[in-house]
N, C-alpha and C. Protein backbone atom coordinates (compact mmCIF):
# COMPACT_ATOMS: atom_id res chain seq x y z
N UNK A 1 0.85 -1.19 0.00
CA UNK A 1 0.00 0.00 0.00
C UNK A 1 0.89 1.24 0.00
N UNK A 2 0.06 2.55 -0.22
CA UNK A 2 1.21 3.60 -0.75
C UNK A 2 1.48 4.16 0.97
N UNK A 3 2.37 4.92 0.75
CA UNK A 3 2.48 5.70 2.15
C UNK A 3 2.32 7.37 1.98
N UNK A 4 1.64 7.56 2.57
CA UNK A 4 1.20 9.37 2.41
C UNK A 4 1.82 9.87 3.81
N UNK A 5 2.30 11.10 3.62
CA UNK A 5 3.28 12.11 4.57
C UNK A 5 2.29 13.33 5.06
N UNK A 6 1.38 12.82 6.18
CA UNK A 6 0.79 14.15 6.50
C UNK A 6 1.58 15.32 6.99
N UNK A 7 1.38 16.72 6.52
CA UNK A 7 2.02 17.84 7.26
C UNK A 7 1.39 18.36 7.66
N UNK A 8 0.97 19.03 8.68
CA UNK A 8 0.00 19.85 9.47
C UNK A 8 0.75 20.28 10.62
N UNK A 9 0.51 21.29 11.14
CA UNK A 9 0.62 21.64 12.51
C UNK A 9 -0.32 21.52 13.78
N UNK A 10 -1.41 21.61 13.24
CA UNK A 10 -2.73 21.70 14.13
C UNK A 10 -2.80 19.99 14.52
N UNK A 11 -2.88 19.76 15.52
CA UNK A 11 -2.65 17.99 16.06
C UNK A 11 -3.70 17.22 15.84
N UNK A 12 -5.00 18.08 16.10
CA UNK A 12 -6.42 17.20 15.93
C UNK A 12 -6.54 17.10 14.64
N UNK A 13 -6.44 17.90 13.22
CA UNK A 13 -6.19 17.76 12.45
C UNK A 13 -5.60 16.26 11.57
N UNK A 14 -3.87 16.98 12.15
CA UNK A 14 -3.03 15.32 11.81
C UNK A 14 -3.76 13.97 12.02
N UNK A 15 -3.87 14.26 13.44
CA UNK A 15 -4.24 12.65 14.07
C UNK A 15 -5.77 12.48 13.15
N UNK A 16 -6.45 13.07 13.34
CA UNK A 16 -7.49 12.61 12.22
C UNK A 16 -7.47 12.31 10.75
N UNK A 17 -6.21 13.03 10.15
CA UNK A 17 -6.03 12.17 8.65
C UNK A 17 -5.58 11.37 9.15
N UNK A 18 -4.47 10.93 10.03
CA UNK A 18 -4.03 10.16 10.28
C UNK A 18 -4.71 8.31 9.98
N UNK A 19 -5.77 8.55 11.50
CA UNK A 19 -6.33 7.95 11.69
C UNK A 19 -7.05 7.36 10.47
N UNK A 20 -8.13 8.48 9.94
CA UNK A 20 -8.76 7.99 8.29
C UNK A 20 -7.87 7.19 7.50
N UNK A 21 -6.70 7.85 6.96
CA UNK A 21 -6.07 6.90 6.49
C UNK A 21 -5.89 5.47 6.39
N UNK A 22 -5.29 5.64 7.54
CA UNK A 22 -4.60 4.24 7.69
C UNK A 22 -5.84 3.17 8.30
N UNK A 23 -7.23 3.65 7.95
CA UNK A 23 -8.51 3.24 8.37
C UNK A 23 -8.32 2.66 6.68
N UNK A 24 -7.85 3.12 6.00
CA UNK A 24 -8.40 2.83 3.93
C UNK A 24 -7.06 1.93 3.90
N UNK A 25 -6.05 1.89 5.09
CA UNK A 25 -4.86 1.04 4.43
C UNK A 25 -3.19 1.95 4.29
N UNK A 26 -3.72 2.62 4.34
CA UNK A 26 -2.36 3.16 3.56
C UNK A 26 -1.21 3.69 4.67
N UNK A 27 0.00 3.37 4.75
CA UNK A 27 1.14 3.60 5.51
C UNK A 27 1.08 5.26 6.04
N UNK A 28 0.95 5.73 7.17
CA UNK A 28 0.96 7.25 7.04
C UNK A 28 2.12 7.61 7.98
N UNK A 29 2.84 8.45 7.72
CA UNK A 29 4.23 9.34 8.47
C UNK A 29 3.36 10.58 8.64
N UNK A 30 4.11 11.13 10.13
CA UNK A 30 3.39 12.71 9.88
C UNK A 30 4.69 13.43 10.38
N UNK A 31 4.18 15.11 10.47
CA UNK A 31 5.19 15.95 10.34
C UNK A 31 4.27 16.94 10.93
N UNK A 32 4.87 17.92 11.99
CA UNK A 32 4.03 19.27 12.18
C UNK A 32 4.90 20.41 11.40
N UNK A 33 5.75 20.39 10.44
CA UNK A 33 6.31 21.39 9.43
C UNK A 33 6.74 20.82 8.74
N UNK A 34 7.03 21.49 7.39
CA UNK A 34 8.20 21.10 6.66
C UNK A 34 9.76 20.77 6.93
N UNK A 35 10.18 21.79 7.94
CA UNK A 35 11.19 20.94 8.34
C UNK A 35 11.71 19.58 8.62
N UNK A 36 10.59 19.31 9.68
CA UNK A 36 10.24 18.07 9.31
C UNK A 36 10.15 16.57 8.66
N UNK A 37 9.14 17.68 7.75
CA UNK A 37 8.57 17.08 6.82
C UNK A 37 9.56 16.15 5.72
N UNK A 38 10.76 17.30 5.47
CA UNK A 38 11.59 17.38 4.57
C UNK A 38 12.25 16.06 5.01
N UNK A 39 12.88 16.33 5.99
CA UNK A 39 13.93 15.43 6.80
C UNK A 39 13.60 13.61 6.74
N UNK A 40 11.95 13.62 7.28
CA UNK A 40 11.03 12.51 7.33
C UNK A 40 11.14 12.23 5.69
N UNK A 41 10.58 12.93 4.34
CA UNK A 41 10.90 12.53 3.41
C UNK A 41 12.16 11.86 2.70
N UNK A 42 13.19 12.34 3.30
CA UNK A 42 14.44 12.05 2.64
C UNK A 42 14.99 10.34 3.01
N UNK A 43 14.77 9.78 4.14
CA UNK A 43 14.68 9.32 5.37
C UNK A 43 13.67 7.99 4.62
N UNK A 44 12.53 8.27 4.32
CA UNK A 44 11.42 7.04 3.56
C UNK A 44 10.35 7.98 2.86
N UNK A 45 10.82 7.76 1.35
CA UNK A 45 9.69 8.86 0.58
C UNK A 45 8.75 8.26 0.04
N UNK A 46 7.58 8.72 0.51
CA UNK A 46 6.22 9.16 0.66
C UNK A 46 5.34 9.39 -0.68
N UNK A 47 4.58 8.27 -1.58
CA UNK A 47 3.83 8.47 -2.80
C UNK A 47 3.21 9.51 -2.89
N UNK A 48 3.04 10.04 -1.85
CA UNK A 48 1.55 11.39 -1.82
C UNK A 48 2.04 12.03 -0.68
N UNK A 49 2.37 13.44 -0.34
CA UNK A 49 2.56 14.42 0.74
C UNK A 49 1.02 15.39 0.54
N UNK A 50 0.23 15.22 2.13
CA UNK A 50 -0.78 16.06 2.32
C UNK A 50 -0.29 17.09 3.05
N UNK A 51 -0.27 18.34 2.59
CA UNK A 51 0.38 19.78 3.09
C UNK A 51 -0.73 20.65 3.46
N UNK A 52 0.03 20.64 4.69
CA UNK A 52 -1.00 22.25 5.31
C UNK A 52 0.00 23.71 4.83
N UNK A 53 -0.78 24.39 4.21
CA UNK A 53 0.28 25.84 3.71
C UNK A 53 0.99 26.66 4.84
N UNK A 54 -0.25 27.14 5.78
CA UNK A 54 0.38 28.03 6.93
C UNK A 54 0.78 27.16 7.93
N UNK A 55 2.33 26.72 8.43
CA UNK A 55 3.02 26.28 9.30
C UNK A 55 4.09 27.16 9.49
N UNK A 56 4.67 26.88 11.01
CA UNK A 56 5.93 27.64 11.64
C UNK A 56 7.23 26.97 11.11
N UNK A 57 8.02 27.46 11.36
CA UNK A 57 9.58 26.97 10.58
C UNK A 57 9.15 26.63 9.37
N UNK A 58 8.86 26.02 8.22
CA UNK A 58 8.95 26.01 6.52
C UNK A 58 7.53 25.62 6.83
N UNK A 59 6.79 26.81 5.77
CA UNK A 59 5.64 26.78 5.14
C UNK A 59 5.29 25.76 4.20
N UNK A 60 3.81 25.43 3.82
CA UNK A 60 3.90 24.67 2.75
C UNK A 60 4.19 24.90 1.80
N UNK A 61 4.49 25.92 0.98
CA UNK A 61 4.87 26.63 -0.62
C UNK A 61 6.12 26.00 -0.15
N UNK A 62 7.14 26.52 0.62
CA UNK A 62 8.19 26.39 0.41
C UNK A 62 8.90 24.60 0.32
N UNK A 63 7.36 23.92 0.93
CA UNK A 63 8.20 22.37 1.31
C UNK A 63 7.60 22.03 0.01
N UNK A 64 6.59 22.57 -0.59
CA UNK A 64 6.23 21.95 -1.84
C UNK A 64 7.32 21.68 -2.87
N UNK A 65 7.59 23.26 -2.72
CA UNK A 65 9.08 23.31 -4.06
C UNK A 65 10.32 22.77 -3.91
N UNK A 66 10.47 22.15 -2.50
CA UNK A 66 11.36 21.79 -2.48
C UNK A 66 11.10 19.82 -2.80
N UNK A 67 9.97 19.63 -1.76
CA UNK A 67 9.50 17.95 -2.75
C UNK A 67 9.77 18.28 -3.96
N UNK A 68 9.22 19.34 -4.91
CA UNK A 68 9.15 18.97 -6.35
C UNK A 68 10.78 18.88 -6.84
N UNK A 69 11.34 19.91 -6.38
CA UNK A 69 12.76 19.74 -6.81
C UNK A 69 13.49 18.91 -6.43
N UNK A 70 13.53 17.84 -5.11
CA UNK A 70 13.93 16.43 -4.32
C UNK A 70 13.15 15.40 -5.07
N UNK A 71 11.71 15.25 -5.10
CA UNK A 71 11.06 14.27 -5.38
C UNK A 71 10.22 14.75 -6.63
N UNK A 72 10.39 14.78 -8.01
CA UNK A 72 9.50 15.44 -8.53
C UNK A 72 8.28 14.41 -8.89
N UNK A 73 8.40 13.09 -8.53
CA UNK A 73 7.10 12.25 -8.64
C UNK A 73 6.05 12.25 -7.74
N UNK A 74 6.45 12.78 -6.30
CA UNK A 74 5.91 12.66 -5.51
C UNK A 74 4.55 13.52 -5.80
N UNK A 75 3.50 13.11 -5.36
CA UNK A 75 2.14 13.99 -5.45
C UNK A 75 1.34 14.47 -4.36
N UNK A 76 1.26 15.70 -5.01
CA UNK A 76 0.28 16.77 -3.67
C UNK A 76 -0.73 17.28 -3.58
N UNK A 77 -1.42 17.29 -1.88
CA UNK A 77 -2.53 17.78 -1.77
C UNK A 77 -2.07 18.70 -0.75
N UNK A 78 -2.24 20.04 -1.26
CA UNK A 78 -2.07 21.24 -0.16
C UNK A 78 -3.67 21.41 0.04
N UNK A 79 -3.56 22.00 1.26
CA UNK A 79 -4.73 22.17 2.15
C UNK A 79 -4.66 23.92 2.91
N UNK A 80 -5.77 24.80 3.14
CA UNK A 80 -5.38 26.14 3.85
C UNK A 80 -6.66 26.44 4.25
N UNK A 81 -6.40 27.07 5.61
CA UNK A 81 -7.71 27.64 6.25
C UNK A 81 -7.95 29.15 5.76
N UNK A 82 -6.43 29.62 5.13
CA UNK A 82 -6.22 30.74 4.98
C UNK A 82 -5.99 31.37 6.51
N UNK A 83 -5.65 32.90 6.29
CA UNK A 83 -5.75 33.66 7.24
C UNK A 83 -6.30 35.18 6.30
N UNK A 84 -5.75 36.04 6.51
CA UNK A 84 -6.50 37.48 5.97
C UNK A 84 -6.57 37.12 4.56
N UNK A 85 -7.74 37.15 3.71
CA UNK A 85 -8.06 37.30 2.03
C UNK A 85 -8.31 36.08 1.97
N UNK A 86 -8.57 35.09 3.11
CA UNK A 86 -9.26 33.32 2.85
C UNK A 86 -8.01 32.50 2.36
N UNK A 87 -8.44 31.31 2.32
CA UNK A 87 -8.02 30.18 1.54
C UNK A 87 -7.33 29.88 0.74
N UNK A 88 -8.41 30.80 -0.54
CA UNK A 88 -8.55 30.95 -1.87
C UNK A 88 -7.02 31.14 -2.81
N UNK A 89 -6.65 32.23 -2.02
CA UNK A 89 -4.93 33.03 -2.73
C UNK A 89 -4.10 31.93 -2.38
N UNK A 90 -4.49 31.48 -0.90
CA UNK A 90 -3.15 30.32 -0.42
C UNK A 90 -3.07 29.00 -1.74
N UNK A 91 -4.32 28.73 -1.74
CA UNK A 91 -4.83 27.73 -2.40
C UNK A 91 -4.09 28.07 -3.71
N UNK A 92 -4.43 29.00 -4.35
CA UNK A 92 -4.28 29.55 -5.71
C UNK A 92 -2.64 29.29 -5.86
N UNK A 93 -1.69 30.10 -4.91
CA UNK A 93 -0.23 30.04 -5.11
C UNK A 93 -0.25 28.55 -4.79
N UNK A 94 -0.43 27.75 -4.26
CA UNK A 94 0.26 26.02 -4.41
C UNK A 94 -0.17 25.38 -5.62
N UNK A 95 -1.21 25.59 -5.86
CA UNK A 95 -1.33 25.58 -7.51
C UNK A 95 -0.69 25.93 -8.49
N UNK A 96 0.31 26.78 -8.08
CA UNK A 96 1.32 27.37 -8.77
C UNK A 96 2.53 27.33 -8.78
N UNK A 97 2.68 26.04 -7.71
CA UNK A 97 3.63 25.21 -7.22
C UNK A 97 3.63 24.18 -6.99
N UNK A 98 2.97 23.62 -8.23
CA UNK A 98 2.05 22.57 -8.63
C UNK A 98 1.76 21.40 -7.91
N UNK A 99 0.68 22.24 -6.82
CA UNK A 99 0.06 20.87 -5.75
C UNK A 99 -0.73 19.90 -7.08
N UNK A 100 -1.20 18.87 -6.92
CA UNK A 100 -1.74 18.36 -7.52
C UNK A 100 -3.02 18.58 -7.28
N UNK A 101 -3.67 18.34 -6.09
CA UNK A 101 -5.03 19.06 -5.58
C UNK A 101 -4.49 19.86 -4.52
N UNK A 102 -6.10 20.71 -4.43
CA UNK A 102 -5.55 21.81 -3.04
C UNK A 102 -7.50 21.44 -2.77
N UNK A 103 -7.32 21.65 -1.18
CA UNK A 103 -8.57 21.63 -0.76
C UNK A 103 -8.20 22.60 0.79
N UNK A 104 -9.61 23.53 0.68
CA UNK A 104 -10.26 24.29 1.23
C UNK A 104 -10.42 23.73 2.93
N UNK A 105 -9.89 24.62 3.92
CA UNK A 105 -10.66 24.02 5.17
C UNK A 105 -12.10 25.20 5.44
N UNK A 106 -12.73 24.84 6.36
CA UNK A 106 -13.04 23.17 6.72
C UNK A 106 -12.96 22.47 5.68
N UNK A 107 -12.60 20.86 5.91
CA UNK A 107 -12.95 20.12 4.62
C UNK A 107 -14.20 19.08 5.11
N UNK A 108 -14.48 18.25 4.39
CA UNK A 108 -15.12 17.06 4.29
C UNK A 108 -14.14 15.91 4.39
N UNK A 109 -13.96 15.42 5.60
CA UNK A 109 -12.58 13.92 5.32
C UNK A 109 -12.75 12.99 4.13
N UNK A 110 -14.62 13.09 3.51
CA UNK A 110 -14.27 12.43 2.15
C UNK A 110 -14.13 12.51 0.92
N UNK A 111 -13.60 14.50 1.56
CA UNK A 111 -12.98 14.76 -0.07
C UNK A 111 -11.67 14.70 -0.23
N UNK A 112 -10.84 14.37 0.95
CA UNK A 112 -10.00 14.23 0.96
C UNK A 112 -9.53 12.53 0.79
N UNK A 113 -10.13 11.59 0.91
CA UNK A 113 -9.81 10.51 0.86
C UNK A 113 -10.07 9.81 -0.63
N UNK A 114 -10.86 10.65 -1.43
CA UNK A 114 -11.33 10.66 -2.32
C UNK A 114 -10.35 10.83 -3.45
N UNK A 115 -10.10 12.69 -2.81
CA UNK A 115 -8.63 13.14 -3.77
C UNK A 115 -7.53 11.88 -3.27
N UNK A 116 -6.95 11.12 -2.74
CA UNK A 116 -6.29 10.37 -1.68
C UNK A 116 -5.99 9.72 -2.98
N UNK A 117 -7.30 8.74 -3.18
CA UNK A 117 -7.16 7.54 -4.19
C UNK A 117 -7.31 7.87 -5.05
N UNK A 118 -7.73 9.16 -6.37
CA UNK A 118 -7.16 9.38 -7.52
C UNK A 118 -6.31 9.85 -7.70
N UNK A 119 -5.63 10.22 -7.10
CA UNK A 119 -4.02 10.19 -7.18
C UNK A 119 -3.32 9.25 -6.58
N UNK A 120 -3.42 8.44 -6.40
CA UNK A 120 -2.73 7.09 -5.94
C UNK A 120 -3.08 6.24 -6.88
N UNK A 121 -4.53 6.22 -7.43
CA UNK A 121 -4.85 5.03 -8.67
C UNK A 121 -4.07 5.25 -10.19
């Protein structure tokens, strides 16, 4: 089964993809930053990295570009609650740092498990 690299900072968050996940099967590592994140990737890399954008020490833009330039197979779902101007812009720039999907918080856990397995199939 594949292994997906949650990043988040927020804990109830993590532990709940977490949990979903590895409820469908799939190997999950987590990370509360990119720092992290990075380190954990290099270490055992990860078919799918789920990214939260706004984190302390390396943001998600920045861990994105750097997966893409380390791992450029690896595939992404950035995620943002936003802060001032929404979501939307956060959302918009990882798109432009080519998340593969980006989803909106709040989410639905089964749009995320959803996006999960078409990009894994």
């Amino acid at each position: 089964m594949a292994t997906i690299l949650v990043v988040e900072d927020d804990n109830q968050i993590r532990n709940m993809l977490r949990i979903a996940l590895e409820r469908k099967g799939y190997d999950v590592i987590e990370a509360e930053n990119g720092v992290k994140a990075m380190s954990l990737q290099r270490k055992t890399p990860a078919d799918l990295v789920i990214t939260d954008i706004i984190m302390p020490e390396k943001d998600g833009i920045d861990t994105m570009r750097e997966l893409k330039a380390e791992f450029p197979k690896v595939k992404i779902i950035a995620m943002s609650g936003g802060k001032r101007g929404g979501p939307e812009n956060y959302l918009r720039l990882a798109e432009m740092f080519n998340a593969d999907k980006t989803i909106a918080k709040p989410f639905h856990l089964e749009e995320v498990l959803t996006d999960v397995k078409e990009l894994l199939d």
